[in-house]
ModelCIF file with pLDDT and N, C-alpha, C, O atoms, coordinates in Angstrom:
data_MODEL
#
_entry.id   MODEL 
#
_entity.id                         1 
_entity.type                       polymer 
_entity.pdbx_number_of_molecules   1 
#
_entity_poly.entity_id                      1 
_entity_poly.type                           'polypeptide(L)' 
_entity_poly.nstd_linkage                   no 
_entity_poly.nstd_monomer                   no 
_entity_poly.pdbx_seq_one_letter_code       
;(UNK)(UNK)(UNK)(UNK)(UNK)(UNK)(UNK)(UNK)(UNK)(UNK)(UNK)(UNK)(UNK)(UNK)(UNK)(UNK)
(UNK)(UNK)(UNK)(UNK)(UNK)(UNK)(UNK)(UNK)(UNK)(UNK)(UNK)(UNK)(UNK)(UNK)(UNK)(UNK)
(UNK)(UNK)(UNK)(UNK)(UNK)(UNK)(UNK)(UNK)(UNK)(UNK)(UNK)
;
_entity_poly.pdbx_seq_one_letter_code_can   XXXXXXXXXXXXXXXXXXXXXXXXXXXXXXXXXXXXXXXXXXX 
_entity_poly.pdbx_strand_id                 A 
#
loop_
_entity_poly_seq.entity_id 
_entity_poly_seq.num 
_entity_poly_seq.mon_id 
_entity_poly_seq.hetero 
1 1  UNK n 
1 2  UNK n 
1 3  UNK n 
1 4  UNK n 
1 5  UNK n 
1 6  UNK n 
1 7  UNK n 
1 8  UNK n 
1 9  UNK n 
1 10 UNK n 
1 11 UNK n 
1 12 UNK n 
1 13 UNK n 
1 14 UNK n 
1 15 UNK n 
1 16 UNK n 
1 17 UNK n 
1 18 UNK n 
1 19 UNK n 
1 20 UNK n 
1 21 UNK n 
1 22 UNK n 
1 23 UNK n 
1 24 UNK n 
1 25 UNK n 
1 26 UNK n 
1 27 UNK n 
1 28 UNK n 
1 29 UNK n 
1 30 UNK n 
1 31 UNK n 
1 32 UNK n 
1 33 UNK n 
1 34 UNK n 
1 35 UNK n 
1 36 UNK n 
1 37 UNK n 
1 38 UNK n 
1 39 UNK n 
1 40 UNK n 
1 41 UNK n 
1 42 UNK n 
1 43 UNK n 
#
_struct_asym.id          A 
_struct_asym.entity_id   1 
#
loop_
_ma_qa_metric.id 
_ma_qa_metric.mode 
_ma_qa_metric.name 
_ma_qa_metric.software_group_id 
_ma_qa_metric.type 
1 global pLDDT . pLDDT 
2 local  pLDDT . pLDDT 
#
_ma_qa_metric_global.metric_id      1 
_ma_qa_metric_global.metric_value   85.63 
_ma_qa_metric_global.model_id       1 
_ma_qa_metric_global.ordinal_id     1 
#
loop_
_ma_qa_metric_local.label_asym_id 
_ma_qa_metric_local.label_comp_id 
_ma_qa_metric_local.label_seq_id 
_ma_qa_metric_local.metric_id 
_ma_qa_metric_local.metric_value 
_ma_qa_metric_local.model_id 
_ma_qa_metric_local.ordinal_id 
A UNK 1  2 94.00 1 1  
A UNK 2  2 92.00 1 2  
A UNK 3  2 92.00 1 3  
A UNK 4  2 91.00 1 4  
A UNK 5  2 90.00 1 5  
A UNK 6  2 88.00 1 6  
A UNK 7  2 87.00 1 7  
A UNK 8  2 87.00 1 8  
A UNK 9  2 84.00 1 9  
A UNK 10 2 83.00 1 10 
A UNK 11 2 84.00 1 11 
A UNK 12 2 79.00 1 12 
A UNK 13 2 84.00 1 13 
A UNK 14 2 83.00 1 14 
A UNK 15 2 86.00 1 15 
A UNK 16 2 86.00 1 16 
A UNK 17 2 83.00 1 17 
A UNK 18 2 87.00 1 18 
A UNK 19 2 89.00 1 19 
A UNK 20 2 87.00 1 20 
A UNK 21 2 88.00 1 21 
A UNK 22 2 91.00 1 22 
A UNK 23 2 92.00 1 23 
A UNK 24 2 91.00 1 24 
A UNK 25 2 92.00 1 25 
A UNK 26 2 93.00 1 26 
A UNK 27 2 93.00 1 27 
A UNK 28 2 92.00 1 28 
A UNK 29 2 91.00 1 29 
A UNK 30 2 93.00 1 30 
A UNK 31 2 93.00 1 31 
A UNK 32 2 88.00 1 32 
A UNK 33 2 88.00 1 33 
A UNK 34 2 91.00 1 34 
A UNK 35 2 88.00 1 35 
A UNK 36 2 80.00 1 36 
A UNK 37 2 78.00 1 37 
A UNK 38 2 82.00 1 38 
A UNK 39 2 77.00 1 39 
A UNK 40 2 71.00 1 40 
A UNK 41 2 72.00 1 41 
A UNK 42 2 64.00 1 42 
A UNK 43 2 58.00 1 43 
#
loop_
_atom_site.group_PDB 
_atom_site.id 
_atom_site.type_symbol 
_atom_site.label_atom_id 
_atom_site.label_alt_id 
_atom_site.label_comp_id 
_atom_site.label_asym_id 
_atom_site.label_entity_id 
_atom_site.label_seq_id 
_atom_site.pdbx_PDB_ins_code 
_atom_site.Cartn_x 
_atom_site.Cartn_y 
_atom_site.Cartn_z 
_atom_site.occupancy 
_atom_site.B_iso_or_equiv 
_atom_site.pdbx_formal_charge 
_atom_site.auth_seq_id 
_atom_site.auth_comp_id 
_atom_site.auth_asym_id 
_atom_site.auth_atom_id 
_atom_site.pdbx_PDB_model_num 
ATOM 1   N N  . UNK A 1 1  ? 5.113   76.348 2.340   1.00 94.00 ? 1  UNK A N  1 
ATOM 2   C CA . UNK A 1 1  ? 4.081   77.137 1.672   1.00 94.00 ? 1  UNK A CA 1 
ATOM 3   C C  . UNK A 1 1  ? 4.400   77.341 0.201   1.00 94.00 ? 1  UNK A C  1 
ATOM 4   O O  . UNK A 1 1  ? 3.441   77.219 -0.561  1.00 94.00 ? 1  UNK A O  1 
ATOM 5   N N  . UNK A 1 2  ? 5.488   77.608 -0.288  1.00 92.00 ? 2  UNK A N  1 
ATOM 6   C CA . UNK A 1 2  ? 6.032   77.757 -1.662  1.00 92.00 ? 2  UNK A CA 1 
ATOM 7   C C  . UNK A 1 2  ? 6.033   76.168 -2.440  1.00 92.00 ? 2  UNK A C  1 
ATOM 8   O O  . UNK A 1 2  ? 5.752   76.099 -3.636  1.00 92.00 ? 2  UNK A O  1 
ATOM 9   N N  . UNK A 1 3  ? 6.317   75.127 -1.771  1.00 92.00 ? 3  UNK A N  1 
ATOM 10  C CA . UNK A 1 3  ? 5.745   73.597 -2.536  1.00 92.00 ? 3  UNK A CA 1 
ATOM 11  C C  . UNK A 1 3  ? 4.152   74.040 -2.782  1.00 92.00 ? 3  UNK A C  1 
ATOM 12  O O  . UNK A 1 3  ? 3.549   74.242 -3.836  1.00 92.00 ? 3  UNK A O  1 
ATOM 13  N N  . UNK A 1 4  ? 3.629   74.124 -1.134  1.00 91.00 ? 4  UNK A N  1 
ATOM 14  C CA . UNK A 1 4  ? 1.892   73.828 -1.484  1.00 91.00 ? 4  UNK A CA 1 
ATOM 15  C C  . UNK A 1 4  ? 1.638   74.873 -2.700  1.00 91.00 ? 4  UNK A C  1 
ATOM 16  O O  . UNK A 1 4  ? 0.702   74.534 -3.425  1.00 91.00 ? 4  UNK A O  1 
ATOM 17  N N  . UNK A 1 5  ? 2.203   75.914 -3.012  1.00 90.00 ? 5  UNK A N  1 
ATOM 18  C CA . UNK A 1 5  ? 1.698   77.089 -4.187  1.00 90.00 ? 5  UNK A CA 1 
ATOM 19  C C  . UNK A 1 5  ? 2.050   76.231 -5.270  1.00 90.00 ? 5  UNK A C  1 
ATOM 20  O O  . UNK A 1 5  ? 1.052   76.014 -5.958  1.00 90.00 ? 5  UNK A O  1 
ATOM 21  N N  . UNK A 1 6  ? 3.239   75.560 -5.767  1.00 88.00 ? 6  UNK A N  1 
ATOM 22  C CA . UNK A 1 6  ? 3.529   75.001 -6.924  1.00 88.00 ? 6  UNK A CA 1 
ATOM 23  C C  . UNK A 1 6  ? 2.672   74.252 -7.285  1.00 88.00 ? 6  UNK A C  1 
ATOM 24  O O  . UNK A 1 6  ? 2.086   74.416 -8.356  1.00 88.00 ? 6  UNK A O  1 
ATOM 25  N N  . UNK A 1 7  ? 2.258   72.655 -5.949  1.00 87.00 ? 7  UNK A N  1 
ATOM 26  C CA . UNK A 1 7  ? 1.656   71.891 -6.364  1.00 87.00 ? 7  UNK A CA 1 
ATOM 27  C C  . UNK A 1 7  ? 0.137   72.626 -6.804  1.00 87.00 ? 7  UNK A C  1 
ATOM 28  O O  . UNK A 1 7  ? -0.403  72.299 -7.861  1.00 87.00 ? 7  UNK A O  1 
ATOM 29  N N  . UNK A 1 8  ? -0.278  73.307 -6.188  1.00 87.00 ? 8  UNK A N  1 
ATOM 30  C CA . UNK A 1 8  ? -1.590  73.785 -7.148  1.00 87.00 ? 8  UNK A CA 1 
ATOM 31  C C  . UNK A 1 8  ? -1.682  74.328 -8.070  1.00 87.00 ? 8  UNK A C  1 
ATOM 32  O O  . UNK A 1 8  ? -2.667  74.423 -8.802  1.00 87.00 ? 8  UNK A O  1 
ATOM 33  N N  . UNK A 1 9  ? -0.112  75.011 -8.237  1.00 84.00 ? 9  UNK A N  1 
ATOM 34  C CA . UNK A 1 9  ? -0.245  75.640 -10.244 1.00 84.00 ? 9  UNK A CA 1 
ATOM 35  C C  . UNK A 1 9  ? -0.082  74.714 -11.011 1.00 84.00 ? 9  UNK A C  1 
ATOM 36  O O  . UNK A 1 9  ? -0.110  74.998 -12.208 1.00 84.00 ? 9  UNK A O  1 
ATOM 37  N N  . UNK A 1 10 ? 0.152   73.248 -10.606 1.00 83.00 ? 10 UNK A N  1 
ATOM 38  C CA . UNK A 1 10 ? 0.994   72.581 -11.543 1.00 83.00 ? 10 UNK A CA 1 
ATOM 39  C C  . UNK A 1 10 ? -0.444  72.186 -11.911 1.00 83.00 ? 10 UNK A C  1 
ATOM 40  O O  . UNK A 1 10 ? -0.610  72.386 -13.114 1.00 83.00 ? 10 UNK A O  1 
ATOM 41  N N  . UNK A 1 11 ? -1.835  71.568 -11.157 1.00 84.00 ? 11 UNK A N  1 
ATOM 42  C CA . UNK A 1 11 ? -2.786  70.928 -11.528 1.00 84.00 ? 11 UNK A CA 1 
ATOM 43  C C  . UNK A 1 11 ? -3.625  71.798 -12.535 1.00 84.00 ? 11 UNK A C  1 
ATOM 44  O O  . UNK A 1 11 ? -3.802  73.016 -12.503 1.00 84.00 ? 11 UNK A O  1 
ATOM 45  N N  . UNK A 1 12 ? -4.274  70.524 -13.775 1.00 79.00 ? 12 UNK A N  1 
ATOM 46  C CA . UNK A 1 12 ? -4.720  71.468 -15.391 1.00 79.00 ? 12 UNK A CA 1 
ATOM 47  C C  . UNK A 1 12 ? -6.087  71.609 -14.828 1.00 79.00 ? 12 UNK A C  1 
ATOM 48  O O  . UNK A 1 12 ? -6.854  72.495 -15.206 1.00 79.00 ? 12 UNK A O  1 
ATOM 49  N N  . UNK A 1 13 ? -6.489  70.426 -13.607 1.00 84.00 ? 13 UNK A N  1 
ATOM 50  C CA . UNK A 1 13 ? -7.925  70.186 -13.831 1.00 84.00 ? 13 UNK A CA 1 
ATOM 51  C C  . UNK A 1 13 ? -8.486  70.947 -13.225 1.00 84.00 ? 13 UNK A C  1 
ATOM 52  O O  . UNK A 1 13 ? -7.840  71.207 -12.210 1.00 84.00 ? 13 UNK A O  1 
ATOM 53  N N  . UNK A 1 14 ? -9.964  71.828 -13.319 1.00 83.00 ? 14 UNK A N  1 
ATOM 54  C CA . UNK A 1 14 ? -10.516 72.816 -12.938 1.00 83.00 ? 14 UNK A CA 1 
ATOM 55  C C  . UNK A 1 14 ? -11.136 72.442 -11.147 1.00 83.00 ? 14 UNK A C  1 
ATOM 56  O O  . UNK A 1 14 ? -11.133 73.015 -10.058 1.00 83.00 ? 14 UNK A O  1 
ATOM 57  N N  . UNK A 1 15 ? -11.621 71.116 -11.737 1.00 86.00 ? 15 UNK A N  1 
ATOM 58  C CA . UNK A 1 15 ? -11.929 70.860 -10.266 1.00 86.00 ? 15 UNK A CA 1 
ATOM 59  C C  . UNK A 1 15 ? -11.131 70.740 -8.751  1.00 86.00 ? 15 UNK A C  1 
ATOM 60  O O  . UNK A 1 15 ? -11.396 70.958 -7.569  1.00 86.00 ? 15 UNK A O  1 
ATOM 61  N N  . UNK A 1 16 ? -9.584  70.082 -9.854  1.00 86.00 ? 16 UNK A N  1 
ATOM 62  C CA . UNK A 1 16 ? -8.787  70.137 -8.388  1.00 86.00 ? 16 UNK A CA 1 
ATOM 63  C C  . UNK A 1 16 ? -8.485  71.661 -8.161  1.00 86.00 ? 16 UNK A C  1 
ATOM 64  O O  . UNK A 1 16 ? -8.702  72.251 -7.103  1.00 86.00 ? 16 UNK A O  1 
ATOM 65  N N  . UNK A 1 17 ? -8.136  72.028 -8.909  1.00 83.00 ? 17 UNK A N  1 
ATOM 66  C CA . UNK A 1 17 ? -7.777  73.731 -8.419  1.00 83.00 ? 17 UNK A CA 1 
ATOM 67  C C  . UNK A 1 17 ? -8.619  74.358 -7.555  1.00 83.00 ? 17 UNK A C  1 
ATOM 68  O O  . UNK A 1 17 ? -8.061  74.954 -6.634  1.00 83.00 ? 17 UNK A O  1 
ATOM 69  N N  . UNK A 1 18 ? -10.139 74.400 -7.605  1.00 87.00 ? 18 UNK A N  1 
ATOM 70  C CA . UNK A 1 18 ? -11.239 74.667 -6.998  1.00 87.00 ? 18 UNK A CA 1 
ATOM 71  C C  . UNK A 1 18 ? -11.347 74.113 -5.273  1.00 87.00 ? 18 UNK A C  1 
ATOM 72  O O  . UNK A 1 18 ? -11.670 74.655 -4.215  1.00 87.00 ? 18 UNK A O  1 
ATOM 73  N N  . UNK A 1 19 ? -10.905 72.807 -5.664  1.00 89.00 ? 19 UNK A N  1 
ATOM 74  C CA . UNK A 1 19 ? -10.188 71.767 -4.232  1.00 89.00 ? 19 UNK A CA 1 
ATOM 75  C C  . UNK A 1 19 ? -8.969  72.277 -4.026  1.00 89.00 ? 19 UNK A C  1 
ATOM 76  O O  . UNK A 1 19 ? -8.675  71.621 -3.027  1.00 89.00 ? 19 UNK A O  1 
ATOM 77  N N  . UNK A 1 20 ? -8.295  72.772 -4.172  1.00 87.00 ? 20 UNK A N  1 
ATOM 78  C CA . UNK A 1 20 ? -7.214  73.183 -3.826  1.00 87.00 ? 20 UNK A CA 1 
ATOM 79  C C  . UNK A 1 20 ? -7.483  74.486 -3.502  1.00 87.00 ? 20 UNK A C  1 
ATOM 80  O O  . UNK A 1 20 ? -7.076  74.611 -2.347  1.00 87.00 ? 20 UNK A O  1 
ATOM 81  N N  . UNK A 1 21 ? -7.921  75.477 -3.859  1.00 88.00 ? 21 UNK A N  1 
ATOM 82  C CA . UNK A 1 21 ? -8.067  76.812 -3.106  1.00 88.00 ? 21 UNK A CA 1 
ATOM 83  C C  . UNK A 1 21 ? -9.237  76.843 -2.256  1.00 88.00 ? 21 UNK A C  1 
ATOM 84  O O  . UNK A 1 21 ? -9.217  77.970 -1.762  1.00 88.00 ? 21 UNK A O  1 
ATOM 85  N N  . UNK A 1 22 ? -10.156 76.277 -1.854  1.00 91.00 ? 22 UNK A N  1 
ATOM 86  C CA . UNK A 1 22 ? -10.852 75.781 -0.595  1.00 91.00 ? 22 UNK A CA 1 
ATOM 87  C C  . UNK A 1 22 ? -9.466  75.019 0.176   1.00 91.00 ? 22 UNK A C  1 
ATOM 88  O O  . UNK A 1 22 ? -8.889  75.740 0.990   1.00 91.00 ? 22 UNK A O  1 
ATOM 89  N N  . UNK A 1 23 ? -9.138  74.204 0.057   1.00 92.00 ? 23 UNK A N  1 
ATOM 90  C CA . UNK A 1 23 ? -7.625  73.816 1.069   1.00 92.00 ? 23 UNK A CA 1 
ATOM 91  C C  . UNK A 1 23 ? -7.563  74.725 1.710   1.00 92.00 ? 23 UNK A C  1 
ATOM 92  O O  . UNK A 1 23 ? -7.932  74.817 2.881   1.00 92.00 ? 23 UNK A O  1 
ATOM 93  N N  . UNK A 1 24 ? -6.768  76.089 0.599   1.00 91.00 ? 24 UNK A N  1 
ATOM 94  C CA . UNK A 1 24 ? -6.311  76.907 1.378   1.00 91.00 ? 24 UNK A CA 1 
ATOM 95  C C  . UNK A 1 24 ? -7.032  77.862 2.243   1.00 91.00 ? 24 UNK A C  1 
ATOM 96  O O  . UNK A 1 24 ? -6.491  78.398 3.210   1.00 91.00 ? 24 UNK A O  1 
ATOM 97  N N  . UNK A 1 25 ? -8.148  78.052 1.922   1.00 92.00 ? 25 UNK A N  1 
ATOM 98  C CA . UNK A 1 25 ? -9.273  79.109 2.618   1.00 92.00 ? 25 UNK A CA 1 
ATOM 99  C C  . UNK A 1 25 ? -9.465  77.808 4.228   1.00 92.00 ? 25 UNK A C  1 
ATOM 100 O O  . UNK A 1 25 ? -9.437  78.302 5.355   1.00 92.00 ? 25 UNK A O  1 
ATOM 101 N N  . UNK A 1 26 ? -9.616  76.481 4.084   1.00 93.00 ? 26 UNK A N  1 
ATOM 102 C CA . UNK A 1 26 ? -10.012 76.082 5.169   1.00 93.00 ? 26 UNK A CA 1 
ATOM 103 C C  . UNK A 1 26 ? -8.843  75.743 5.957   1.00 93.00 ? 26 UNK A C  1 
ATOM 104 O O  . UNK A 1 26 ? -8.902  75.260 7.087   1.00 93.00 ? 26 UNK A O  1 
ATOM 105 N N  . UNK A 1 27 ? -7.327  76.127 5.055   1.00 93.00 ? 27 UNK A N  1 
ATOM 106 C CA . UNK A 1 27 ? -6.342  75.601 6.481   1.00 93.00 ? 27 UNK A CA 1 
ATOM 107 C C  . UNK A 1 27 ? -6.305  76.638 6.988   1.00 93.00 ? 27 UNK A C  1 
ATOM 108 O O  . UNK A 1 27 ? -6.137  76.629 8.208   1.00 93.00 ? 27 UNK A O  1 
ATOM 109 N N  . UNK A 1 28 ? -6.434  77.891 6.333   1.00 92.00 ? 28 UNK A N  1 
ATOM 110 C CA . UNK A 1 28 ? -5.937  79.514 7.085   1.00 92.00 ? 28 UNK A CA 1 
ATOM 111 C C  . UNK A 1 28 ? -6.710  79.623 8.276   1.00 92.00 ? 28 UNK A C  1 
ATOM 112 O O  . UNK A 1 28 ? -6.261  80.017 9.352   1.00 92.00 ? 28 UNK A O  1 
ATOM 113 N N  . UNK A 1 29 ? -8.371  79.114 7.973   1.00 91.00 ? 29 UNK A N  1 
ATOM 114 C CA . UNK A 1 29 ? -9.032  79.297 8.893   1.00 91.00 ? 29 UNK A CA 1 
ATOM 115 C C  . UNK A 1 29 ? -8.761  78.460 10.389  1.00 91.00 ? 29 UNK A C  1 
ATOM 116 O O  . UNK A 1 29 ? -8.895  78.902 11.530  1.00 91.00 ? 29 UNK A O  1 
ATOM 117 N N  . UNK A 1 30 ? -8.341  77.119 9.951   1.00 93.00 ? 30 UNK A N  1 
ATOM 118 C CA . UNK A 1 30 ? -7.876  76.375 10.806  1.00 93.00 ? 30 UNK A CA 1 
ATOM 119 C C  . UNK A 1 30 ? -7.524  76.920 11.667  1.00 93.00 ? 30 UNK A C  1 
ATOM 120 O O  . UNK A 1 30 ? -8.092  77.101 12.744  1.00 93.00 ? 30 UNK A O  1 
ATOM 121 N N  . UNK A 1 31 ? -5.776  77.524 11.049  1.00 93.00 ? 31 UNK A N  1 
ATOM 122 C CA . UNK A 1 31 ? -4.560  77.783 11.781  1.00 93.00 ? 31 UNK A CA 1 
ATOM 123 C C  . UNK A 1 31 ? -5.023  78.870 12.520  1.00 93.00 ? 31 UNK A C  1 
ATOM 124 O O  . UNK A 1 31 ? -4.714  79.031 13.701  1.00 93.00 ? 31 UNK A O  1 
ATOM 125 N N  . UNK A 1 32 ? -5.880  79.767 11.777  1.00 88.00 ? 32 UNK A N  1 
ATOM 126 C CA . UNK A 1 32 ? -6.735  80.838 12.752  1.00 88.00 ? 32 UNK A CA 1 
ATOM 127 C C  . UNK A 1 32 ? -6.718  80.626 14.324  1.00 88.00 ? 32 UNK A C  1 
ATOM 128 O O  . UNK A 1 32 ? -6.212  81.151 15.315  1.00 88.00 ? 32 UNK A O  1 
ATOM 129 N N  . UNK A 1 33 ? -7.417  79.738 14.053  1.00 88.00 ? 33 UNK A N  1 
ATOM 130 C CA . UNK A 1 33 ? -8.381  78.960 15.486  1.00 88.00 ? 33 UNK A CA 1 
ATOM 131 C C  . UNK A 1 33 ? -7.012  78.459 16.337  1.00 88.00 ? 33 UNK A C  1 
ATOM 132 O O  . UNK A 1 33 ? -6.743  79.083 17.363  1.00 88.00 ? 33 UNK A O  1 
ATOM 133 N N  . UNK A 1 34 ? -6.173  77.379 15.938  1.00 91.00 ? 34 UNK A N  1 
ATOM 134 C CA . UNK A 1 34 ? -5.604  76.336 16.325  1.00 91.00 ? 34 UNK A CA 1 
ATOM 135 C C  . UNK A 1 34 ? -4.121  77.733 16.681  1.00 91.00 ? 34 UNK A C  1 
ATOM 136 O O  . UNK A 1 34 ? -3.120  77.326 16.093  1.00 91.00 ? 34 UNK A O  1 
ATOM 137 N N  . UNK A 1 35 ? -3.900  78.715 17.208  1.00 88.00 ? 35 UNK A N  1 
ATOM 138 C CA . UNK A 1 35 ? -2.971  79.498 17.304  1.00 88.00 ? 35 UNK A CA 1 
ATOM 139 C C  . UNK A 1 35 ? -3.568  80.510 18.119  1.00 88.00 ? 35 UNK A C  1 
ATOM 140 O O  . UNK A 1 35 ? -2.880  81.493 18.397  1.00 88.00 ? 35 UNK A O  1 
ATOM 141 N N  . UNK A 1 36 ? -4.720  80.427 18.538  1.00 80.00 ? 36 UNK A N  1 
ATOM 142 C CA . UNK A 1 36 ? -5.760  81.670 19.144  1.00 80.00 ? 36 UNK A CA 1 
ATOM 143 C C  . UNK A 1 36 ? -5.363  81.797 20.566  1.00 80.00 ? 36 UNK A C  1 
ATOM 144 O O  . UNK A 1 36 ? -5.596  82.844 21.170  1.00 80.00 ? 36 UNK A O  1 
ATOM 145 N N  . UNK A 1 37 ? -4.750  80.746 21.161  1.00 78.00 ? 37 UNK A N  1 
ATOM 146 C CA . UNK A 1 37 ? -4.643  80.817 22.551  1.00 78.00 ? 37 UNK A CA 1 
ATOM 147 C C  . UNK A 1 37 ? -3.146  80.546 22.899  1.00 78.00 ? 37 UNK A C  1 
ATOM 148 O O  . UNK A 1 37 ? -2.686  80.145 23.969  1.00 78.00 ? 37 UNK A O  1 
ATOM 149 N N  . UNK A 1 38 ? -2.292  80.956 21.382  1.00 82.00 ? 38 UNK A N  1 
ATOM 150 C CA . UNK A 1 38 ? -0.633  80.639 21.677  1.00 82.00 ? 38 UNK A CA 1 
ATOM 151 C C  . UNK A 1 38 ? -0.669  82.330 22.610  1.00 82.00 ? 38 UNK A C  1 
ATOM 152 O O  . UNK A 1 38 ? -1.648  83.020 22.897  1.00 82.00 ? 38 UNK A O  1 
ATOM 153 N N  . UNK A 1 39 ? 0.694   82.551 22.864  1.00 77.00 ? 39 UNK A N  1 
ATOM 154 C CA . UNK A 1 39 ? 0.910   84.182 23.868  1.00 77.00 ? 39 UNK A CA 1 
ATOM 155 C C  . UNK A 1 39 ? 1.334   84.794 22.115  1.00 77.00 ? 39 UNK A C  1 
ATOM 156 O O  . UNK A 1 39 ? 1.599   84.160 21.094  1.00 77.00 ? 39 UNK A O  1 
ATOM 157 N N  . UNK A 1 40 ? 1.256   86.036 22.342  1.00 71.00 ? 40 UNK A N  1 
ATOM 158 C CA . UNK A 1 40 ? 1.718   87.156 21.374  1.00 71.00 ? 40 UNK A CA 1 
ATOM 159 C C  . UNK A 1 40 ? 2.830   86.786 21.361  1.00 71.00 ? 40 UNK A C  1 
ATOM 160 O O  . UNK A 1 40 ? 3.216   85.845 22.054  1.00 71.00 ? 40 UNK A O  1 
ATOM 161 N N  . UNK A 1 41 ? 3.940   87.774 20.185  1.00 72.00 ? 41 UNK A N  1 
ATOM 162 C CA . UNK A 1 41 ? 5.243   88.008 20.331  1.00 72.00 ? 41 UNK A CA 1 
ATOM 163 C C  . UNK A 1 41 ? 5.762   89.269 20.953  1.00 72.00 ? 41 UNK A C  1 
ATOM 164 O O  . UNK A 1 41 ? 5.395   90.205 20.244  1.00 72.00 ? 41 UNK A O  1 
ATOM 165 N N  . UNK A 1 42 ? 6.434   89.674 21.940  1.00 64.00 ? 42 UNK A N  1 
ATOM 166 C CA . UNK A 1 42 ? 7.322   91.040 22.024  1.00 64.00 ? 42 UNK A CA 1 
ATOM 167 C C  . UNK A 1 42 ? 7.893   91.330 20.953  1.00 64.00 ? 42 UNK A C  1 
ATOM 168 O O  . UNK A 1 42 ? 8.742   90.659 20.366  1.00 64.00 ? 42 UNK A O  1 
ATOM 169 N N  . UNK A 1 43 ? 7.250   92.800 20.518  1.00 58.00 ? 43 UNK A N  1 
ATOM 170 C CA . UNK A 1 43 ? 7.641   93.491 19.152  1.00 58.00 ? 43 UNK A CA 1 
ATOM 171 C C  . UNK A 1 43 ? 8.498   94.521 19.706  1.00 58.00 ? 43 UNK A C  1 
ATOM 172 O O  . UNK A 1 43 ? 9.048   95.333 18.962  1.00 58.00 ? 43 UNK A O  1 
#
C-alpha cells in the first residue's frame, strides 16, 4: 500500500492521478465485496 501511494504521487499528469484515485475507490470497493464472506477475527 505505501509503493501504490508513492507511485501515484510520483505521476505530474492530471489525468493519470484522476485514474489513479478511481483505482483506489474501485479496489477498496472490490476488497469490500471479495472479503464479505471471510469469518471475523476474535478481538
Amino acid at each position: 500500500l505505501w509503493a501504490c501511494s508513492q507511485a501515484e504521487l510520483w505521476t505530474i499528469s492530471d489525468v493519470t492521478k484522476r485514474n489513479l484515485k478511481e483505482l483506489r475507490y474501485e479496489t477498496s470497493r472490490l476488497l469490500r465485496q471479495l472479503v464479505e464472506d471471510l469469518p471475523d477475527p476474535e478481538l
